[in-house]
Protein backbone atom coordinates (compact mmCIF):
# COMPACT_ATOMS: atom_id res chain seq x y z
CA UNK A 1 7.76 -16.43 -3.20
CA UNK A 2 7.42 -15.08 0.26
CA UNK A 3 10.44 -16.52 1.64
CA UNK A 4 12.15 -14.42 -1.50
CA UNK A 5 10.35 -11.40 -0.79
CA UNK A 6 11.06 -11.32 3.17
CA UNK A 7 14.69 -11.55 1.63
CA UNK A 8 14.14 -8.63 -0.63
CA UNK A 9 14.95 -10.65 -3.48
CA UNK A 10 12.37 -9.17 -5.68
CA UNK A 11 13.90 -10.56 -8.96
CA UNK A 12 13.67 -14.60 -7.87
CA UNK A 13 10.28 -13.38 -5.99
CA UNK A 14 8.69 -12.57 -9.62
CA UNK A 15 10.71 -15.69 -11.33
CA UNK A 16 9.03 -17.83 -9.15
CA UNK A 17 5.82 -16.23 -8.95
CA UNK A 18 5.68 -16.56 -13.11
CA UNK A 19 6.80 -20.59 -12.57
CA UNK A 20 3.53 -20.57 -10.54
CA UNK A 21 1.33 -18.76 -13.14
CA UNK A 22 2.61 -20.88 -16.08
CA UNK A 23 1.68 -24.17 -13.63
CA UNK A 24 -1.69 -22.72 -13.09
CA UNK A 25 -0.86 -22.84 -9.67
CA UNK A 26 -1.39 -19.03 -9.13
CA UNK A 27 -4.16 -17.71 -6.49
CA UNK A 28 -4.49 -14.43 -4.55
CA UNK A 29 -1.89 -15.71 -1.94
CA UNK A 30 0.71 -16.02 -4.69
CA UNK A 31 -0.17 -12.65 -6.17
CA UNK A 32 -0.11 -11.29 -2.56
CA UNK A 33 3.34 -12.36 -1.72
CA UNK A 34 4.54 -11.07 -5.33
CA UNK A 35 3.13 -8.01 -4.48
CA UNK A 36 4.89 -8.12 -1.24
CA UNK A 37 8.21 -8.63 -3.32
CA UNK A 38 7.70 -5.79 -5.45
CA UNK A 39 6.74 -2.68 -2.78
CA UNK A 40 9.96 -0.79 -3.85
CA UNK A 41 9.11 -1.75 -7.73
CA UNK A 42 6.12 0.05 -8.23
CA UNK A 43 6.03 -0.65 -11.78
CA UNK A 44 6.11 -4.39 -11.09
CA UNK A 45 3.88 -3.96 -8.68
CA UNK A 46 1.32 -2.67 -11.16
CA UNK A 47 1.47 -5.16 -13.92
CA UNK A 48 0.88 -7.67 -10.99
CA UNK A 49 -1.79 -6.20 -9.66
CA UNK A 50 -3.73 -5.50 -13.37
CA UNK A 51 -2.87 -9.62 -14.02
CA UNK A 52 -4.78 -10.11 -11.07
CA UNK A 53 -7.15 -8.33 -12.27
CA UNK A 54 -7.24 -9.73 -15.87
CA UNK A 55 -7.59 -13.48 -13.99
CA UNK A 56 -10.30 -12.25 -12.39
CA UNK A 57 -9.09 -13.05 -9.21
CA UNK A 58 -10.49 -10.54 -6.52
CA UNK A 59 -7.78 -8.74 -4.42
CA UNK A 60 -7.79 -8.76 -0.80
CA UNK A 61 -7.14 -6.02 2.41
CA UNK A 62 -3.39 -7.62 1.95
CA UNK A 63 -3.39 -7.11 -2.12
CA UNK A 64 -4.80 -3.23 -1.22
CA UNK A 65 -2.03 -2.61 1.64
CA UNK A 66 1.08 -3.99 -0.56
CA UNK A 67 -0.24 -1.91 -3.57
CA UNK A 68 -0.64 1.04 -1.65
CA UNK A 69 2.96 0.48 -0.18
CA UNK A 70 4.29 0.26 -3.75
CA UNK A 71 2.39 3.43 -4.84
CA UNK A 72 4.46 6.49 -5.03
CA UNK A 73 1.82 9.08 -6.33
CA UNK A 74 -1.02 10.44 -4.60
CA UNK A 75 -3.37 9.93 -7.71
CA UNK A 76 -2.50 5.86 -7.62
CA UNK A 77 -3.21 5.93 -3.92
CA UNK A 78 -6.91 7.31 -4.21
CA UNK A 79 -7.65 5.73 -7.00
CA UNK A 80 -6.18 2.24 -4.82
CA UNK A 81 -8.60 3.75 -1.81
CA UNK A 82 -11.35 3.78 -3.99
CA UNK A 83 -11.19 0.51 -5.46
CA UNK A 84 -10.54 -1.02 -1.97
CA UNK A 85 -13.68 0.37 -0.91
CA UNK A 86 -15.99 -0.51 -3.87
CA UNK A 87 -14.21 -4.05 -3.40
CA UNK A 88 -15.60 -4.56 0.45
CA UNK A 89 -12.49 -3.85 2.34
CA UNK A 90 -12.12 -0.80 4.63
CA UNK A 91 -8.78 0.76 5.20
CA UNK A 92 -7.07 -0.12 8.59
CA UNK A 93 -4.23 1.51 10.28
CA UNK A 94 -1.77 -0.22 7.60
CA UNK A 95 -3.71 1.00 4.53
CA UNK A 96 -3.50 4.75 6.54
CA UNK A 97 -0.15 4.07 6.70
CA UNK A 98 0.93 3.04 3.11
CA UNK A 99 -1.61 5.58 1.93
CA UNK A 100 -0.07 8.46 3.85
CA UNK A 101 3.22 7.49 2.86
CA UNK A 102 2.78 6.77 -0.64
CA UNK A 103 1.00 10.65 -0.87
CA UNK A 104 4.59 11.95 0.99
CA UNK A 105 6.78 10.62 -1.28
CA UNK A 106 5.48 12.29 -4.18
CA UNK A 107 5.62 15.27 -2.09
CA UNK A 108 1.62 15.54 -1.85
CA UNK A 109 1.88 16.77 1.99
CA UNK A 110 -1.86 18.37 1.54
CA UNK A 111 -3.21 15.06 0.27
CA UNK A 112 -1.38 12.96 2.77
CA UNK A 113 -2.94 14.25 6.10
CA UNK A 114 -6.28 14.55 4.37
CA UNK A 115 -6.08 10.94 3.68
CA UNK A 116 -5.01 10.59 7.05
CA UNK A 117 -7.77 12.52 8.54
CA UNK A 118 -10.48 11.16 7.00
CA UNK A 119 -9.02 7.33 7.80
CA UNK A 120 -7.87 8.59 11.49
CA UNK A 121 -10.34 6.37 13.30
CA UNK A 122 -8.63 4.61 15.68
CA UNK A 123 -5.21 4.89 14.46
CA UNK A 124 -2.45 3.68 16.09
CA UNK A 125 0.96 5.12 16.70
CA UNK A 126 2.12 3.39 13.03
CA UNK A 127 -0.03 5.57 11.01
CA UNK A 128 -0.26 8.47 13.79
CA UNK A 129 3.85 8.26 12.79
CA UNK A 130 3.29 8.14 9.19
CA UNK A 131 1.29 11.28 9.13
CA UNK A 132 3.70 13.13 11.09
CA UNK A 133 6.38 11.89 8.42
CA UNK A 134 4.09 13.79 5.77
CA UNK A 135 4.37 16.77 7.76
CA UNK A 136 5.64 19.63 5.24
CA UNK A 137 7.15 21.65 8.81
CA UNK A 138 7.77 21.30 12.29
CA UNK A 139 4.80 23.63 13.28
CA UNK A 140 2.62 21.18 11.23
CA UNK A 141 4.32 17.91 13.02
CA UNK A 142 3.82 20.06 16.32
CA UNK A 143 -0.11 20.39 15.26
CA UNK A 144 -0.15 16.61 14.65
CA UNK A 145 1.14 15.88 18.15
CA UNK A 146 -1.00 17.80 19.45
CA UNK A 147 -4.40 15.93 17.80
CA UNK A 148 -2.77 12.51 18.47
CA UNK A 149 -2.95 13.87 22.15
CA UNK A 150 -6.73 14.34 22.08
């Protein structure tokens, strides 16, 4: 499944990743690496992540991170953030990242670098990078710089 998803070959990935299920051979590395396949299929990515839930199989920082790559709306990304909190795991500078991102593409600039801000600890130049990608202007980028400098 991985080896199909560092391929991009999301479709085998998921084939695969269902053999696996059916053998009873699924556990949160499996899921984890279909997740992986999936980050441009957000709605694949979803129904993986719920039948993870539904097994009652407890997701990881890696499950969080891949999910929050796949989200595109800032509403799926805090609610993500939240659960990966109440589940144990912190965000690190990839869950910033992905977050940040995810908040961009559905054009959520305001939510973005508030997400950013309030995960900014100790970011490095990935996330720093990501933020600045949210930036709705170049006198907002400029401000960015500017922190990242401090």
């Amino acid at each position: 499944v991985t080896a199909c998803a560092r391929e991009q070959q999301w479709m085998q990935a998921l084939w695969l990743w269902e053999e696996m299920l059916q053998g009873g051979m699924a556990d949160v590395i499996t899921f984890n690496a279909a997740l992986s396949a999936c980050v441009n299929r957000s709605d694949f990515a979803f129904q993986i992540f719920q039948e993870m839930e539904m097994r009652q199989l407890d997701p990881d920082r890696v499950s969080f991170n891949a999910m929050l790559s796949a989200a595109g709306q800032w509403e799926q990304v805090l609610k993500l953030l939240g659960k990966m909190r109440h589940s144990r795991y912190e965000p690190d500078n990839i869950s910033c990242s992905a977050a940040v991102l995810g908040c961009a593409r559905s054009q959520s600039w305001e939510v973005a670098l508030s997400i950013f801000f309030d995960l900014v600890r100790g970011a490095d130049m990935v996330a720093w990078n990501s933020a600045l990608k949210a930036a709705p202007n170049w006198e907002m980028a400029v401000a960015l710089l500017q922190q990242m400098r401090k």
